[in-house]
C-alpha atoms as a PDB file:
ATOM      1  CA  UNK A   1       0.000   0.000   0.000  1.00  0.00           C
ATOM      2  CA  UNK A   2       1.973   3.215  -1.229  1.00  0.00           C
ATOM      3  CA  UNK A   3       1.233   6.596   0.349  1.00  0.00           C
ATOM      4  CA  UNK A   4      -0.854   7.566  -2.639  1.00  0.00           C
ATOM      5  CA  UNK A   5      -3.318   4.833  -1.934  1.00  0.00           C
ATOM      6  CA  UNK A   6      -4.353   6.038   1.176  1.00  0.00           C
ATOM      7  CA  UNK A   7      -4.943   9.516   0.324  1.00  0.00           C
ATOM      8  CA  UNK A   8      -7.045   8.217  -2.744  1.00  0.00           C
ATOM      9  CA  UNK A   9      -9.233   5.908  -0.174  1.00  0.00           C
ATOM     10  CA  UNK A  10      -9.157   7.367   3.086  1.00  0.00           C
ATOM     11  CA  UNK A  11      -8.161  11.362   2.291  1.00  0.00           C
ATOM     12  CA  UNK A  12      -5.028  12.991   3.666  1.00  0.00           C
ATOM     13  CA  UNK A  13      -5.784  12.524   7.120  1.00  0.00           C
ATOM     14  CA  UNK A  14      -4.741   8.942   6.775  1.00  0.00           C
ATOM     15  CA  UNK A  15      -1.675  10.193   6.237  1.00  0.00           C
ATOM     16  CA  UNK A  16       1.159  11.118   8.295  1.00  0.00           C
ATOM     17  CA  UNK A  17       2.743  14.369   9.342  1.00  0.00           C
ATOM     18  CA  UNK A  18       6.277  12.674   8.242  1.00  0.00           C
ATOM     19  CA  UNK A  19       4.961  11.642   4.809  1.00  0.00           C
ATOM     20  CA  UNK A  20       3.088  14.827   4.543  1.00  0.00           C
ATOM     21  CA  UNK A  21       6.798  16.516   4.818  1.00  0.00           C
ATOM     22  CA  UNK A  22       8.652  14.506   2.219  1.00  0.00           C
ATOM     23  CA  UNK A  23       9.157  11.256   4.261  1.00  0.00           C
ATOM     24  CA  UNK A  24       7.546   9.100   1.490  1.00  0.00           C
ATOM     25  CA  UNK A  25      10.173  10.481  -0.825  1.00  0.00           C
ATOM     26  CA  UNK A  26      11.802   7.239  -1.660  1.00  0.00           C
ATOM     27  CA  UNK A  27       9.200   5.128  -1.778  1.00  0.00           C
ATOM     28  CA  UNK A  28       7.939   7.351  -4.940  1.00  0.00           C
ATOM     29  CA  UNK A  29      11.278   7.703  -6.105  1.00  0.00           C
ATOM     30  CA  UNK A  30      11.461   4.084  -6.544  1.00  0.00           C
ATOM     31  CA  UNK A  31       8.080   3.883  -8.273  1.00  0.00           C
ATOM     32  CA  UNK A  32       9.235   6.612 -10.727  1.00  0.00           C
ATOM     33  CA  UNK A  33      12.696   4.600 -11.203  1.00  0.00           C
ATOM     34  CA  UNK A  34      11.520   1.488 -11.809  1.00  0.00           C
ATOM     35  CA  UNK A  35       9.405   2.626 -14.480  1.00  0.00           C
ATOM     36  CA  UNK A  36      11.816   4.882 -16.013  1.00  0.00           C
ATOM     37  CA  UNK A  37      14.544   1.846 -16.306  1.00  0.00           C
ATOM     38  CA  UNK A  38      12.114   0.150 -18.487  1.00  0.00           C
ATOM     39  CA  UNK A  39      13.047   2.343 -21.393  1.00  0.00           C
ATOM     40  CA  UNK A  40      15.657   0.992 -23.367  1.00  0.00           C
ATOM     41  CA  UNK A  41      17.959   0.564 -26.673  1.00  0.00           C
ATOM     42  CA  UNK A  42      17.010  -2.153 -28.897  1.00  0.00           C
ATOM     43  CA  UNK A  43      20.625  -4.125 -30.604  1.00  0.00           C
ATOM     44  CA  UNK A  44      21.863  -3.775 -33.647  1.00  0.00           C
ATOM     45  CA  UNK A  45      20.053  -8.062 -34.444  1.00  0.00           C
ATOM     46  CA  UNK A  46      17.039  -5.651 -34.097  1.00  0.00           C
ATOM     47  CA  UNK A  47      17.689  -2.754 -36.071  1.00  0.00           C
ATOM     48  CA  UNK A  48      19.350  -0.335 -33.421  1.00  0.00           C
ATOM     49  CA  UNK A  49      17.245   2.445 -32.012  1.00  0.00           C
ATOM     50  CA  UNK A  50      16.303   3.606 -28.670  1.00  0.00           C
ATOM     51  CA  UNK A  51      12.650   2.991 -26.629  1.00  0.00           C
ATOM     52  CA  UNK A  52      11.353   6.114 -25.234  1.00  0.00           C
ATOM     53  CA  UNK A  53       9.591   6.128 -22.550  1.00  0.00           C
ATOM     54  CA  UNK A  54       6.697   8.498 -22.157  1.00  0.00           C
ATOM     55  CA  UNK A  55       4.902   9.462 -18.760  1.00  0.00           C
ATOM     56  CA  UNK A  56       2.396  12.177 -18.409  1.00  0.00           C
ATOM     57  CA  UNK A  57       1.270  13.769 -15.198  1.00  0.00           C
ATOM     58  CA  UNK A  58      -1.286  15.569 -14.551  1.00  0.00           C
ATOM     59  CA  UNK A  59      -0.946  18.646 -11.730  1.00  0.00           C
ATOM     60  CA  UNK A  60      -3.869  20.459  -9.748  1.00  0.00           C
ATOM     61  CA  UNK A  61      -4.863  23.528 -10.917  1.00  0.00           C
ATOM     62  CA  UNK A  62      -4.945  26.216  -8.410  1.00  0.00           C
ATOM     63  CA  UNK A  63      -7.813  28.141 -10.372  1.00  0.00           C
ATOM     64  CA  UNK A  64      -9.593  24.807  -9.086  1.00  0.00           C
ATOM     65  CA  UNK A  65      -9.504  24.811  -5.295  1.00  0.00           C
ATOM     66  CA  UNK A  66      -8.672  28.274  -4.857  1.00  0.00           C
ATOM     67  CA  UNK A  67     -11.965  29.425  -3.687  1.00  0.00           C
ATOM     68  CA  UNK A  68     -12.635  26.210  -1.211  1.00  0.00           C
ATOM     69  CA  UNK A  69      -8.862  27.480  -0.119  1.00  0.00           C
ATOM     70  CA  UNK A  70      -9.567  31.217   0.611  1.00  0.00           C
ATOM     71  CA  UNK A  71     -12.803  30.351   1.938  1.00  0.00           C
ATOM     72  CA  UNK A  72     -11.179  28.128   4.639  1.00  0.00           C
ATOM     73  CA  UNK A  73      -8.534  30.002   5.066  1.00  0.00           C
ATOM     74  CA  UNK A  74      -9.947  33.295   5.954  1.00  0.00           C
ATOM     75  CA  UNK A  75     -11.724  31.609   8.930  1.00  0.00           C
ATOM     76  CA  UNK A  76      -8.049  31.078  10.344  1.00  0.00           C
ATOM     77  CA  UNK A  77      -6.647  33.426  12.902  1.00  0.00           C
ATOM     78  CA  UNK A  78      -2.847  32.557  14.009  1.00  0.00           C
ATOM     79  CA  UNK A  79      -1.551  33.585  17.339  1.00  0.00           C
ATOM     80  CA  UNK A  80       1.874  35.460  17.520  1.00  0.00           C
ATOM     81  CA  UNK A  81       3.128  31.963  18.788  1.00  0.00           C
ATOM     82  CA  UNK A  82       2.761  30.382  16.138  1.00  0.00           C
ATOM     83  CA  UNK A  83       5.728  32.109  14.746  1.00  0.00           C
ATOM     84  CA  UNK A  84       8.290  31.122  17.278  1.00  0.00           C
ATOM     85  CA  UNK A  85       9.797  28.639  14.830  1.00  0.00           C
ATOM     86  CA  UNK A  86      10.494  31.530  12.195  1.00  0.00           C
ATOM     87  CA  UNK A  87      13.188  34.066  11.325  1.00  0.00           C
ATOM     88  CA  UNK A  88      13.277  37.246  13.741  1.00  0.00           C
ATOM     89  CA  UNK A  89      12.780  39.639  10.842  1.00  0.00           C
ATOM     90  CA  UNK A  90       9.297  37.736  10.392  1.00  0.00           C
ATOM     91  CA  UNK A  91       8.563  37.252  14.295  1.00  0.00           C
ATOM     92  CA  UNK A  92       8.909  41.475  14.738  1.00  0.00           C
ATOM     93  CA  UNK A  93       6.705  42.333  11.627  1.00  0.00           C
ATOM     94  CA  UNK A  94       4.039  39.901  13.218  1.00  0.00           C
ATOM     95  CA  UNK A  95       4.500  42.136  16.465  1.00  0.00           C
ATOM     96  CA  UNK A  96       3.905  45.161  14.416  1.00  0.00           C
ATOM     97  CA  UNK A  97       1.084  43.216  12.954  1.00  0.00           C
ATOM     98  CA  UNK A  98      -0.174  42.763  16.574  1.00  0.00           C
ATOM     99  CA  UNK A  99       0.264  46.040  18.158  1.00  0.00           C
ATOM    100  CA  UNK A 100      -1.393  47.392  14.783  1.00  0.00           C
ATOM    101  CA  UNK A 101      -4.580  45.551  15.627  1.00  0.00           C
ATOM    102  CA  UNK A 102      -4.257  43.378  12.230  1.00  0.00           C
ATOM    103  CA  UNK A 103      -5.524  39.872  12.295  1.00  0.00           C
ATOM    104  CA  UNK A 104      -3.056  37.062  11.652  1.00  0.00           C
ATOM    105  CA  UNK A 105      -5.222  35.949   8.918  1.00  0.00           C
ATOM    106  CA  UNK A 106      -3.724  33.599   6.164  1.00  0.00           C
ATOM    107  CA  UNK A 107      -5.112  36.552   3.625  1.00  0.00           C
ATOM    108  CA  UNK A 108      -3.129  39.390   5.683  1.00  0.00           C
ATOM    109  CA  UNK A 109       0.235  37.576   5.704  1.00  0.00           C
ATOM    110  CA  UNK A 110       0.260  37.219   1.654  1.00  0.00           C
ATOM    111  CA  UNK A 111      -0.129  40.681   1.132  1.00  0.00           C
ATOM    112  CA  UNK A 112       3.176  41.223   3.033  1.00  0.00           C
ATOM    113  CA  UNK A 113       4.783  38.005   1.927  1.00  0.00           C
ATOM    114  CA  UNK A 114       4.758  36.246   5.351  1.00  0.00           C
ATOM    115  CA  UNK A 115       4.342  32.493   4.851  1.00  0.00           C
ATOM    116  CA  UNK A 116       1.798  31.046   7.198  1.00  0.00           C
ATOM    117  CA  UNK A 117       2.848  28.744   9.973  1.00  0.00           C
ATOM    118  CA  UNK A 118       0.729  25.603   9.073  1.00  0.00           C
ATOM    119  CA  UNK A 119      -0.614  24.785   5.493  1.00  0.00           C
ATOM    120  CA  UNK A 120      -4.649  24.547   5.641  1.00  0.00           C
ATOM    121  CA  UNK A 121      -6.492  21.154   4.541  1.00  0.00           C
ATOM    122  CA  UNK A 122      -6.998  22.247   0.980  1.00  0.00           C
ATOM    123  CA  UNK A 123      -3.208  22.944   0.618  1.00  0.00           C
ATOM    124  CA  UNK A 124      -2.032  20.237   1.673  1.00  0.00           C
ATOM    125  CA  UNK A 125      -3.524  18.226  -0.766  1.00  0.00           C
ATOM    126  CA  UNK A 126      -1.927  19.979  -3.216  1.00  0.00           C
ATOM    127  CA  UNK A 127       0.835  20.252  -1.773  1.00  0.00           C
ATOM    128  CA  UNK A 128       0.727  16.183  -1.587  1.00  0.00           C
ATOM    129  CA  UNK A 129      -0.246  15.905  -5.372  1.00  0.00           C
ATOM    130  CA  UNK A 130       3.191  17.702  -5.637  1.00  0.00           C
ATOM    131  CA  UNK A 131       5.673  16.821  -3.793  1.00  0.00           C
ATOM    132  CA  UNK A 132       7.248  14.187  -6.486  1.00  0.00           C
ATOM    133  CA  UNK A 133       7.177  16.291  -9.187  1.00  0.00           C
ATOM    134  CA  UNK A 134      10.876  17.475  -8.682  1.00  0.00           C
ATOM    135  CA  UNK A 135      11.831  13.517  -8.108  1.00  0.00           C
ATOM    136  CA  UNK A 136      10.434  12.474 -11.250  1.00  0.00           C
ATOM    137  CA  UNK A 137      11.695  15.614 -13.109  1.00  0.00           C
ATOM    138  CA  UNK A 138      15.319  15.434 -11.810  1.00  0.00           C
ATOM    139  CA  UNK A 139      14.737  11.251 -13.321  1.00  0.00           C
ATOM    140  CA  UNK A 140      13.720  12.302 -16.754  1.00  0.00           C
ATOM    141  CA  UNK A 141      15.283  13.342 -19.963  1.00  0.00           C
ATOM    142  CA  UNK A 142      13.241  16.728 -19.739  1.00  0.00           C
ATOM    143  CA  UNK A 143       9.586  17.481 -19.372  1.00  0.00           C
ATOM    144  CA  UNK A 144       7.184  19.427 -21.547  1.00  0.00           C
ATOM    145  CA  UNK A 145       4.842  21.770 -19.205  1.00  0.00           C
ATOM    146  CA  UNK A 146       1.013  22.751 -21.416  1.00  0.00           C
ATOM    147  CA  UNK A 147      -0.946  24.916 -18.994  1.00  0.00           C
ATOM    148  CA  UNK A 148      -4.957  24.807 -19.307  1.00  0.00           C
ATOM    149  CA  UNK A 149      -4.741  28.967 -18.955  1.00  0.00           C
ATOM    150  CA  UNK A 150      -2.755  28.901 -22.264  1.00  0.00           C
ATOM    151  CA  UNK A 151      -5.299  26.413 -23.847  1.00  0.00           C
ATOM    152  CA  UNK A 152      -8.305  28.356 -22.823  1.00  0.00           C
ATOM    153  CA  UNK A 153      -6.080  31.612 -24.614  1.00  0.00           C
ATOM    154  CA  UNK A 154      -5.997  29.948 -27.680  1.00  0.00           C
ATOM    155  CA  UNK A 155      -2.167  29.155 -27.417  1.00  0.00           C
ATOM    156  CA  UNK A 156      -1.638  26.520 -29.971  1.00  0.00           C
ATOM    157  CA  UNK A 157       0.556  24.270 -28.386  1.00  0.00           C
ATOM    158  CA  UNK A 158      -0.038  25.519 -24.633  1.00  0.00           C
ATOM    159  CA  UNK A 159       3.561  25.204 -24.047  1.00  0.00           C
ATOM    160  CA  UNK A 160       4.788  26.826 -20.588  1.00  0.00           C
ATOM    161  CA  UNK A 161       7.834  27.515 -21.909  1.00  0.00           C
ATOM    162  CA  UNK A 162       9.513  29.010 -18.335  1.00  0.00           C
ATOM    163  CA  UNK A 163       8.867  25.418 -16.839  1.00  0.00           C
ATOM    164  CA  UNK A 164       9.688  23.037 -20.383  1.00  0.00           C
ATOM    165  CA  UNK A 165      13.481  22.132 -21.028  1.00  0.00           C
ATOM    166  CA  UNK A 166      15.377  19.268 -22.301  1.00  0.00           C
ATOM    167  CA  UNK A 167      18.169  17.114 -21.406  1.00  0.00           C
ATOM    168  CA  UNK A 168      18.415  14.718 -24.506  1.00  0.00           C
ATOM    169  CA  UNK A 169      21.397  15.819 -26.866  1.00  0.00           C
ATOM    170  CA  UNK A 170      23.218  17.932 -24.402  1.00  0.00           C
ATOM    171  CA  UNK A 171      26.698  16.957 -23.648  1.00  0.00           C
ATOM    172  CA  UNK A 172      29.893  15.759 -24.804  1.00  0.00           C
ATOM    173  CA  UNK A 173      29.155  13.020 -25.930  1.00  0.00           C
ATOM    174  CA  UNK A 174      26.283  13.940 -28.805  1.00  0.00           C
ATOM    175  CA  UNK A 175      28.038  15.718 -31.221  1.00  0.00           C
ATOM    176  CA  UNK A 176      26.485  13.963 -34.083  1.00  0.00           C
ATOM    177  CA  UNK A 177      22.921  14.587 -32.251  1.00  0.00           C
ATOM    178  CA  UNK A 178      20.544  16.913 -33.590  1.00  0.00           C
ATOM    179  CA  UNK A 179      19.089  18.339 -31.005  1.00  0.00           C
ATOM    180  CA  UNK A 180      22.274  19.582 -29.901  1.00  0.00           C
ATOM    181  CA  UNK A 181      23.510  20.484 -33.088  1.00  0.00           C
ATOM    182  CA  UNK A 182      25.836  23.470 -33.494  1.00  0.00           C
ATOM    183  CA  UNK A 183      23.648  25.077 -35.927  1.00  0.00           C
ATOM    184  CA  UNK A 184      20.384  25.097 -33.486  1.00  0.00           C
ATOM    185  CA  UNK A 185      22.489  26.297 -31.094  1.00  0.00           C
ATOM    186  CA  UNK A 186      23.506  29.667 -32.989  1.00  0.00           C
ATOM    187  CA  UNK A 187      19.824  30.148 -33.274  1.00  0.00           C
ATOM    188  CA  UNK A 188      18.000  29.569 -30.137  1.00  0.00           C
ATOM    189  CA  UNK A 189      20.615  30.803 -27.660  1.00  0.00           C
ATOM    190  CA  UNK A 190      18.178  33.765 -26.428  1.00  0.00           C
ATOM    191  CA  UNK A 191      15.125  31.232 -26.888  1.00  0.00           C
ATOM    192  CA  UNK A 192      14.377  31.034 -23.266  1.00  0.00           C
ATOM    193  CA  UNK A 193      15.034  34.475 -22.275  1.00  0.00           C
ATOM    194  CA  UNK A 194      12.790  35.813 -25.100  1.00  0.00           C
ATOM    195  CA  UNK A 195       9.520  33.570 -23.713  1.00  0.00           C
ATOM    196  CA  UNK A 196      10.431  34.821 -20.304  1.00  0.00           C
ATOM    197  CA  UNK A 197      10.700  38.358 -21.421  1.00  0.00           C
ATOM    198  CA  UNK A 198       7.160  38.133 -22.845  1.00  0.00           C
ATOM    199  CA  UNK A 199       5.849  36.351 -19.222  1.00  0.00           C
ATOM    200  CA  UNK A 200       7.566  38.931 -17.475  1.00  0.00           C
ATOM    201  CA  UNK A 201       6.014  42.393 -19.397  1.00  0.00           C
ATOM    202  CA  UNK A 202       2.337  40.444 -19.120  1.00  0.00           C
ATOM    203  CA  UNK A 203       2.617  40.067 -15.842  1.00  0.00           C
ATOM    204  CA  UNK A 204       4.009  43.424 -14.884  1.00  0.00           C
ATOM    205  CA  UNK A 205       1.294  45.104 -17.403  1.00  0.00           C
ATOM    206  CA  UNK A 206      -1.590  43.041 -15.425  1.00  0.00           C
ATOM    207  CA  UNK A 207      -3.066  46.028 -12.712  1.00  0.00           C
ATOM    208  CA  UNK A 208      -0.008  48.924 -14.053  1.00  0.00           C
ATOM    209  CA  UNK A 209      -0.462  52.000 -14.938  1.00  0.00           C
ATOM    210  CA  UNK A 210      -0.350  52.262 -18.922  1.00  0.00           C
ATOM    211  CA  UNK A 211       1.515  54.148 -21.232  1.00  0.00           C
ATOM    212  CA  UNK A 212       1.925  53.908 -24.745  1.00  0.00           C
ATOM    213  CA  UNK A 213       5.953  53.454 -24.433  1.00  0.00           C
ATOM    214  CA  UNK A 214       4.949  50.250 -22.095  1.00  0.00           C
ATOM    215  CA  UNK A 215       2.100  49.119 -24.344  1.00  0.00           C
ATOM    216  CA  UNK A 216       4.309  49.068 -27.029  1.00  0.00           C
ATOM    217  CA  UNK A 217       7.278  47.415 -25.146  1.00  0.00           C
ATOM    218  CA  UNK A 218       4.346  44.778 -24.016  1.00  0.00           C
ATOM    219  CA  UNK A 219       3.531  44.293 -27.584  1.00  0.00           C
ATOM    220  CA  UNK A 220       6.649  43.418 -29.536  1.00  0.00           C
ATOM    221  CA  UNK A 221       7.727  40.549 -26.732  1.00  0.00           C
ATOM    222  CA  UNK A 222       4.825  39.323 -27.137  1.00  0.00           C
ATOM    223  CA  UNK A 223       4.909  39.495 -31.049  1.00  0.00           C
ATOM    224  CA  UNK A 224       8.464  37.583 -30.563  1.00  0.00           C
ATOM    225  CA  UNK A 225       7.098  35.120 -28.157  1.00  0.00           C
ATOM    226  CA  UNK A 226       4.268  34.295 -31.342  1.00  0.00           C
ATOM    227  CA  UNK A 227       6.610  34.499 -34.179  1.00  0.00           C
ATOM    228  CA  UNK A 228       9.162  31.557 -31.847  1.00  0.00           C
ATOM    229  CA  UNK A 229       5.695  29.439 -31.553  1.00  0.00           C
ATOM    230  CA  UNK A 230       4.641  30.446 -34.775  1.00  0.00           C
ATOM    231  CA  UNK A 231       8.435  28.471 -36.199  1.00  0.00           C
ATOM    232  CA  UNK A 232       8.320  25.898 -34.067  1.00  0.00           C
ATOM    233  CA  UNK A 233       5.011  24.394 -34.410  1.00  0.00           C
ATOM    234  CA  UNK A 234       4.254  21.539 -36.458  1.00  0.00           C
ATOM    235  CA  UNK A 235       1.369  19.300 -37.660  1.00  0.00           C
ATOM    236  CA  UNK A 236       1.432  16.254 -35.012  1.00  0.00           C
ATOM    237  CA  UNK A 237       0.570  14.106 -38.279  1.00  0.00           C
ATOM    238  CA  UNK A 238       3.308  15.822 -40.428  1.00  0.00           C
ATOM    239  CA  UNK A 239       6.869  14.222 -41.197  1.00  0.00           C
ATOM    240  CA  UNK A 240       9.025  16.244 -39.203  1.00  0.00           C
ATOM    241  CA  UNK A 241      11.307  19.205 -40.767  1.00  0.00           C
ATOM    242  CA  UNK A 242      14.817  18.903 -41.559  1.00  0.00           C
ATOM    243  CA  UNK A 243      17.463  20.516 -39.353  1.00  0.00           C
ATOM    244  CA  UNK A 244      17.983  23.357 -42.297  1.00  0.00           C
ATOM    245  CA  UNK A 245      14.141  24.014 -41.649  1.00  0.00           C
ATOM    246  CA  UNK A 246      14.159  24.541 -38.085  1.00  0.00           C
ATOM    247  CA  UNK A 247      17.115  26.454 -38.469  1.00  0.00           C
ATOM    248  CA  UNK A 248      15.745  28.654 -41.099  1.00  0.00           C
ATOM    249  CA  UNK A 249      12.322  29.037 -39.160  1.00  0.00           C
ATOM    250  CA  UNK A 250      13.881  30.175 -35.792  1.00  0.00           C
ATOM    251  CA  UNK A 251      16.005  32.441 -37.783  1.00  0.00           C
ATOM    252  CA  UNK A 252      13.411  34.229 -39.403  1.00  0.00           C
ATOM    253  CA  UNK A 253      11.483  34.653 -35.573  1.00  0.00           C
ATOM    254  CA  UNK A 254      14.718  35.797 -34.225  1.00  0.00           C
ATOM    255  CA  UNK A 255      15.076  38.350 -37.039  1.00  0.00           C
ATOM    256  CA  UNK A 256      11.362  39.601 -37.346  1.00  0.00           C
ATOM    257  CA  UNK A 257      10.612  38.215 -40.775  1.00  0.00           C
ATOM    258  CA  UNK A 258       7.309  36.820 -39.477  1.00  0.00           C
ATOM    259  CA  UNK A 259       6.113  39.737 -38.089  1.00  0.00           C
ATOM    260  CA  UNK A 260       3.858  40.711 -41.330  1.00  0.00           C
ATOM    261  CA  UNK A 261       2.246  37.299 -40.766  1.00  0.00           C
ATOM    262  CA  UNK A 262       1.655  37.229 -37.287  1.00  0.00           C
ATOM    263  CA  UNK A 263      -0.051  41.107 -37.687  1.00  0.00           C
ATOM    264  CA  UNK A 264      -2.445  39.349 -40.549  1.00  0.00           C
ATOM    265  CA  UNK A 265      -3.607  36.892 -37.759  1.00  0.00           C
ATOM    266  CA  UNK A 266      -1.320  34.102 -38.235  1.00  0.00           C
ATOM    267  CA  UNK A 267      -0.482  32.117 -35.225  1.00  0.00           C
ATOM    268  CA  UNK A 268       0.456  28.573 -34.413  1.00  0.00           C
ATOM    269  CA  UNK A 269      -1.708  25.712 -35.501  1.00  0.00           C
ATOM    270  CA  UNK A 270      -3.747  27.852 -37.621  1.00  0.00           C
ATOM    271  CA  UNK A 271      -4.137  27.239 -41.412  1.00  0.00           C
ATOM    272  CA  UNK A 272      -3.044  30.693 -42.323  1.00  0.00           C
ATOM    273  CA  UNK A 273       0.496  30.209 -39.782  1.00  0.00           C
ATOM    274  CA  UNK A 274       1.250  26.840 -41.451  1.00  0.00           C
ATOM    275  CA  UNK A 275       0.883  28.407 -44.992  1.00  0.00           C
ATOM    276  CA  UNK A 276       2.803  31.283 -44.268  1.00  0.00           C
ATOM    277  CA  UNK A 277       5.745  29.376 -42.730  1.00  0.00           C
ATOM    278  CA  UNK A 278       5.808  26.270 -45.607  1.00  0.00           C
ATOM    279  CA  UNK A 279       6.228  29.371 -48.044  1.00  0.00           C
ATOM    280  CA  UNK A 280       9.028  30.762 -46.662  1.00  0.00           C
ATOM    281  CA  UNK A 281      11.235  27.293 -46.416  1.00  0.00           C
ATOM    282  CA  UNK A 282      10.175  26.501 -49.958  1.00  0.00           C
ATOM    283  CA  UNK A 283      11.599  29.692 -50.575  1.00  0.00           C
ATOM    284  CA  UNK A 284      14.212  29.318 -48.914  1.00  0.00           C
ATOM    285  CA  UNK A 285      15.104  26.004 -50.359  1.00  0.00           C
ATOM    286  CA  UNK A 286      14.852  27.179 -53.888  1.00  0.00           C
ATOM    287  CA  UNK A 287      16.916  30.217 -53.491  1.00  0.00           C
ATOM    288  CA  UNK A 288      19.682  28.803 -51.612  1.00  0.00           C
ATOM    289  CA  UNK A 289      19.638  24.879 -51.886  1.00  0.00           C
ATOM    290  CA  UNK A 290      23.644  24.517 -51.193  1.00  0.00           C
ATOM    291  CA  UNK A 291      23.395  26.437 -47.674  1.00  0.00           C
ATOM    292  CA  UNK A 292      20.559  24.129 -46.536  1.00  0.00           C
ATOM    293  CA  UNK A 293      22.264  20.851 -47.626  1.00  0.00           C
ATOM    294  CA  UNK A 294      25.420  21.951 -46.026  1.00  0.00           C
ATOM    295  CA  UNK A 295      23.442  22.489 -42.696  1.00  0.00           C
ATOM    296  CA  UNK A 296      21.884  19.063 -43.268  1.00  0.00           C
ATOM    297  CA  UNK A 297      25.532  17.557 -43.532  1.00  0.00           C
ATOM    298  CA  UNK A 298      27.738  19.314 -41.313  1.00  0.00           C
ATOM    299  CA  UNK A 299      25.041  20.023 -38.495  1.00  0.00           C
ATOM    300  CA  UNK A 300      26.293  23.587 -38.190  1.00  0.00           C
ATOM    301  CA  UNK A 301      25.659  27.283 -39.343  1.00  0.00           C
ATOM    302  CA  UNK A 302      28.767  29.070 -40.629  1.00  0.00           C
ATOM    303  CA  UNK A 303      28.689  33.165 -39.987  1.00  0.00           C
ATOM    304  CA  UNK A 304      28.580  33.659 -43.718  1.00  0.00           C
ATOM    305  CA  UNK A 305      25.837  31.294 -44.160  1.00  0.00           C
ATOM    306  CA  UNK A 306      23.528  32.678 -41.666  1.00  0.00           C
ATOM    307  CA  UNK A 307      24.192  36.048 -43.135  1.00  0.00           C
ATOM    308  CA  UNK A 308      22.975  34.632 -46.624  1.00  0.00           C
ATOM    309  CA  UNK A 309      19.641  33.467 -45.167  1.00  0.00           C
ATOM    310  CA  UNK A 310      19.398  36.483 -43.835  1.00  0.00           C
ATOM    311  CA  UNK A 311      19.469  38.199 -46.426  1.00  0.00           C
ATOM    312  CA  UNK A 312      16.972  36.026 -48.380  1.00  0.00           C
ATOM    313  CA  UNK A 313      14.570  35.919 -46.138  1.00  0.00           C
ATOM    314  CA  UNK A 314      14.675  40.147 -46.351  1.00  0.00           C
END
């Protein structure tokens, strides 16, 4: 009987304060392992190739118990005492709390950033549902994070970028690999930073004052946040691009040649995105159809090359 079981039958009550804390680590760890080591490479008698293993997990949404949460919560009044255990910068703002008259109230202590001494019911269910995420992540090759907010946007994939990375490719050892291929790397270097550039203006526009200096800052991260989804996406039922493609794709995001596109309405997964892009590497292709085999061959992107599909794509 594994710690999950008796949540699922008897609730987390059933469960205790140890496990609650991260004491059932291992016994998850060796769930996750054991399926993990399944995956394996097939010999050369059978053709070579690798078995990949995927697993998919599905997280709580906050949106979904955060008004049970609040609700609970707010009925929660903590005594100064209950802060003993904490830093003393926290224990004297709670005293200023107290002389000020302010109830210790779950709600109160977030809008000063003062965590609350014990987690309520609601929470630490989550915070159950959660707690082997890291174990399994630190396991896997990588994970791919798609967030029901993004869906219900009409992202198309809902790709979290902030939380998605991968480990496959990278390393010494790969140099004939792909996906860590010396010409993807001169092109998505800044990949990450851009996405979180474009989470970072949302979030700071969300509530701000605007301006249009701001509103247009806003705007074109978020047009290069599209125009990187807008490259990368592909048809789950298509055959895959070559590595010339992709390179040629996240070139043209980097360097604002989808822009027109994107302000016509073309985004990811849309009819009018996946004509626009299959028109430009046709083009591409036909205009310069030595600089795309080379990148197909040698796996890399020479300076004068990348300035030549540059200037194509002008």
């Amino acid at each position: 009987i594994t710690t999950q079981e008796l949540v699922q039958v008897y609730g987390v009550d059933a469960v205790v304060e140890a496990d609650l804390n991260g004491g059932s680590s291992s016994e998850m760890r060796g769930f996750f392992s054991g399926l993990i080591q399944r995956a394996a490479r097939y010999n050369a008698k059978k053709g070579s190739g690798s078995v990949t293993l995927l697993l998919l997990s599905t997280l709580p949404n906050p949106a979904d118990t955060e008004t049970d949460e609040n609700a609970e919560e707010d009925e929660l009044v903590f005594e100064a005492s209950d802060f003993d255990a904490m830093a003393e910068k926290i224990k004297d703002r709670i005293s200023m709390l107290v002389k000020a008259n302010v109830p210790l109230t779950p709600t109160n202590l977030a809008k000063i950033q003062i965590p609350v001494p014990r987690p309520s019911a609601a929470e630490n269910v989550k915070r159950l549902a959660l707690q082997h995420v890291e174990d399994l992540i630190s396991m896997s090759d990588g994970q791919v994070w798609l967030d029901g907010e993004l869906a219900k946007e009409g992202r198309s994939p809902p790709l979290d970028s902030t939380r998605s990375l991968t480990r496959v490719g990278v390393g010494a050892d790969t140099r004939t690999c792909r996906a860590d291929a010396p010409a993807l790397r001169t092109v998505v270097g800044s990949l990450r930073f851009e996405f979180q550039q474009a989470t970072d203006v949302l979030n700071s526009s969300n509530g701000a004052s605007s301006s249009s200096s701001a509103e247009g800052d806003t705007a074109k991260q978020v047009r290069k946040r599209d125009a990187f989804l807008l490259a990368m996406y592909q048809e789950a039922d298509g055959e895959g691009r070559r590595l010339s493609q992709e390179v040629v794709a996240l070139l043209a995001a980097a360097g604002g040649h989808l822009d027109g596109v994107l302000a016509r309405g073309a985004r990811a997964g849309t009819p009018e995105g996946k004509g626009a892009l299959e028109g430009l590497l046709g083009y591409v292709e036909a205009e310069v159809p030595d600089i795309m085999a080379s990148i197909d061959e040698t796996l890399d992107l020479t300076l004068e090359d990348k300035e030549m599909l540059e200037r194509v794509m002008r």
